[in-house]
C-alpha atoms as a PDB file:
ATOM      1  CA  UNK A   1       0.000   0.000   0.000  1.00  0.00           C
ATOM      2  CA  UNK A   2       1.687   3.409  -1.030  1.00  0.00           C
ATOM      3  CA  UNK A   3       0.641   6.828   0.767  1.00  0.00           C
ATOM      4  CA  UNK A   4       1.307   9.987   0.117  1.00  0.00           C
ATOM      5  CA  UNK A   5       3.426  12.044   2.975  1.00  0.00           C
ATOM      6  CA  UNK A   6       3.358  15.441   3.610  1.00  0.00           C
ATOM      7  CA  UNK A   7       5.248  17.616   6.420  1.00  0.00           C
ATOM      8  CA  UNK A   8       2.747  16.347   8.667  1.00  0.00           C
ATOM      9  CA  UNK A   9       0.508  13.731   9.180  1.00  0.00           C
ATOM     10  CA  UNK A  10      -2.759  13.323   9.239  1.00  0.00           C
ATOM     11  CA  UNK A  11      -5.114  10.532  11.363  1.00  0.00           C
ATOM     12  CA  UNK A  12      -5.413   7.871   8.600  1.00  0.00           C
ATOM     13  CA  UNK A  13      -1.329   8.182   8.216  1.00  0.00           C
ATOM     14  CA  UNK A  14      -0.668   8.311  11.993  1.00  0.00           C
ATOM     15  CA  UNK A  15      -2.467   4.877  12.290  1.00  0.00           C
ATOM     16  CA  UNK A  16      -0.270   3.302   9.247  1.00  0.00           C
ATOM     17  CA  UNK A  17       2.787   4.788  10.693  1.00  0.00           C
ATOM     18  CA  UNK A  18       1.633   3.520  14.023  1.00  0.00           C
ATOM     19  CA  UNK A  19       0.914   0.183  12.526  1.00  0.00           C
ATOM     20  CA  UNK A  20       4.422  -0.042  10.429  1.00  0.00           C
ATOM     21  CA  UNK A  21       5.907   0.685  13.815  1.00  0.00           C
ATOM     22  CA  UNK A  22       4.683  -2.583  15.534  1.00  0.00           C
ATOM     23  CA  UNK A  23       5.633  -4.707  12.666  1.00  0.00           C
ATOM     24  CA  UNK A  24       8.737  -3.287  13.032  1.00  0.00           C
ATOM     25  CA  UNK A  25       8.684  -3.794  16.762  1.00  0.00           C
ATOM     26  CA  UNK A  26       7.448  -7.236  16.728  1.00  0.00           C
ATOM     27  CA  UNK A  27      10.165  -8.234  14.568  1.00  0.00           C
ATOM     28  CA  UNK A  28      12.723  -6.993  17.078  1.00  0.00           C
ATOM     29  CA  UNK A  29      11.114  -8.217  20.271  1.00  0.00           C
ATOM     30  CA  UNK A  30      10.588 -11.692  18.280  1.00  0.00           C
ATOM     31  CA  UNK A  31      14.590 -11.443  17.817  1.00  0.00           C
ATOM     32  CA  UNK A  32      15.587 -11.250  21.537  1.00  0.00           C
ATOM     33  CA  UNK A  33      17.846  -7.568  20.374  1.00  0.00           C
ATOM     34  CA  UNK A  34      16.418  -5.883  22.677  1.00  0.00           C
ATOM     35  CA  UNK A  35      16.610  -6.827  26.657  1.00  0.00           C
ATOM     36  CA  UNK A  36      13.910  -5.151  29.346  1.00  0.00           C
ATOM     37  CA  UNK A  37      16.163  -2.608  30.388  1.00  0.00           C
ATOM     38  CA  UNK A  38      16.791  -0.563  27.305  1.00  0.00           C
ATOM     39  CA  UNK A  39      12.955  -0.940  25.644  1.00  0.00           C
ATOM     40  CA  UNK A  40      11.951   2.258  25.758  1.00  0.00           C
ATOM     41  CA  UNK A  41      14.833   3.978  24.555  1.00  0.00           C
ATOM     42  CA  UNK A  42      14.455   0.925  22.230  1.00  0.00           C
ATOM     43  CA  UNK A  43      11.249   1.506  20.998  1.00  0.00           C
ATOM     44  CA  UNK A  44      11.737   5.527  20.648  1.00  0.00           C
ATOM     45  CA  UNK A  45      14.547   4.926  18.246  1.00  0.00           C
ATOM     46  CA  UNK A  46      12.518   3.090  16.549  1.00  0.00           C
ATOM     47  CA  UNK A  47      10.192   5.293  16.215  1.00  0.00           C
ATOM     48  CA  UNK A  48      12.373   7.862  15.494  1.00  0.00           C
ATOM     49  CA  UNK A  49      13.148   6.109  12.091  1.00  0.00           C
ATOM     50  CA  UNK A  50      10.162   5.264  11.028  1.00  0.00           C
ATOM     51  CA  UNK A  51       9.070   8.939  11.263  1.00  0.00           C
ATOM     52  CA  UNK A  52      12.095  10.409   9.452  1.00  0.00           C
ATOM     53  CA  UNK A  53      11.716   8.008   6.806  1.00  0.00           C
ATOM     54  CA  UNK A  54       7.992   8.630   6.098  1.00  0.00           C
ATOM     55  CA  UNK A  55       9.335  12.372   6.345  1.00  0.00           C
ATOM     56  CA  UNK A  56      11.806  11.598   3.507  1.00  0.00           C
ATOM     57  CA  UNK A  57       9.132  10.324   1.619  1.00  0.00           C
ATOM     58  CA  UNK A  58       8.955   6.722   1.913  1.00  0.00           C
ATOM     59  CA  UNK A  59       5.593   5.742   0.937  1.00  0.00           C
ATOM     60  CA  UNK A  60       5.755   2.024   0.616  1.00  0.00           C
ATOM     61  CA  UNK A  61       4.614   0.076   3.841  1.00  0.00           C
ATOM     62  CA  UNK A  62       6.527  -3.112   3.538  1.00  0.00           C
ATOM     63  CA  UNK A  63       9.839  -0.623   2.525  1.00  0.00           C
ATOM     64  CA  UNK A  64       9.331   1.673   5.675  1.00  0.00           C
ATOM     65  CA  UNK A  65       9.250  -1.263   7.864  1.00  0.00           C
ATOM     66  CA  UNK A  66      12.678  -2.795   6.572  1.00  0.00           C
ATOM     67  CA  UNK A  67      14.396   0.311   6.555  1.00  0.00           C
ATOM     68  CA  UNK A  68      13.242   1.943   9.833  1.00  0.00           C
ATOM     69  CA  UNK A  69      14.471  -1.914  11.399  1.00  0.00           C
ATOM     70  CA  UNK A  70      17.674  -1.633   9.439  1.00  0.00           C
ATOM     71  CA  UNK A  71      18.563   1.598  10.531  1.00  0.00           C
ATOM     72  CA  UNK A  72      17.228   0.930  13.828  1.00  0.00           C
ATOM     73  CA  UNK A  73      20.188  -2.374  13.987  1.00  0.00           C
ATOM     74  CA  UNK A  74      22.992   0.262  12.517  1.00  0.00           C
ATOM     75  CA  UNK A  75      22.015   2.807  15.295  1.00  0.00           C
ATOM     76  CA  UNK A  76      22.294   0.346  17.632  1.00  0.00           C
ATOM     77  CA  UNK A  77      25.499  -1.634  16.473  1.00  0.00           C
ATOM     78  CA  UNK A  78      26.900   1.730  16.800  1.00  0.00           C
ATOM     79  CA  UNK A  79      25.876   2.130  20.490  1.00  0.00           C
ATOM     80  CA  UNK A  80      27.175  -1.073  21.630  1.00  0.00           C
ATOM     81  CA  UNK A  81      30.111  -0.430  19.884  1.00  0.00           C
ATOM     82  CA  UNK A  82      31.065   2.352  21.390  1.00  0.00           C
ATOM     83  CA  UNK A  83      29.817   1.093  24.690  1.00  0.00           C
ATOM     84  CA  UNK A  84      32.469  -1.503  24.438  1.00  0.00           C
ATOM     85  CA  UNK A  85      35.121   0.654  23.278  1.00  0.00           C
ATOM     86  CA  UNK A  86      34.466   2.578  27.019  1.00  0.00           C
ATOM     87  CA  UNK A  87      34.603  -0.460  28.462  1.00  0.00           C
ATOM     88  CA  UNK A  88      37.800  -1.831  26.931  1.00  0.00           C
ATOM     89  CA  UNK A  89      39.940   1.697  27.623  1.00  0.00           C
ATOM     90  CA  UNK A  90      39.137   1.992  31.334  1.00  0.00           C
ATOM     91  CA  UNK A  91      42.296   0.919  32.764  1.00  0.00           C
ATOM     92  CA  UNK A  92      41.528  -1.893  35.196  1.00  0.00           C
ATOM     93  CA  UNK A  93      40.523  -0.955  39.144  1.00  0.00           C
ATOM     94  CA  UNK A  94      38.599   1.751  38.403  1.00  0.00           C
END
């Protein structure tokens, strides 16, 4: 299903962005990525993505969904990452 995107969004597009977003989300949760502790920053990035694509102007469904999860799994590569780098130069004892 294709839509058309404007700078904002109406109802009927809130509840197919709303609706992309819990694909999206079911995929991850279905995937283990994500651990109780860090869903709701979780599911705001999320989020976050699927909104900026739409804003970009993204109009298929199915295509929003992939990308908002693929950029979601760069975003948070790219945390852990770095998360690990911190841990891995702390010099030991402190």
């Amino acid at each position: 299903m294709s839509v058309f995107w404007g700078t904002s969004f109406g109802p009927v597009e809130i509840r197919l962005l709303c609706a992309v977003f819990e694909q999206a989300w079911n995929a991850i949760e279905k995937s283990g990525e994500v651990d109780a502790d860090a869903s709701e920053h979780c599911r705001s990035s999320l989020a976050v993505h699927v909104i900026a694509l739409a804003r970009a102007g993204e109009r298929d469904l199915m295509r929003l969904a992939a990308a908002a999860l693929r950029r979601y799994r760069q975003q948070r590569a790219r945390e852990l990452a770095a998360a690990f780098r911190k841990i891995v130069q702390e010099p030991a004892g402190e």
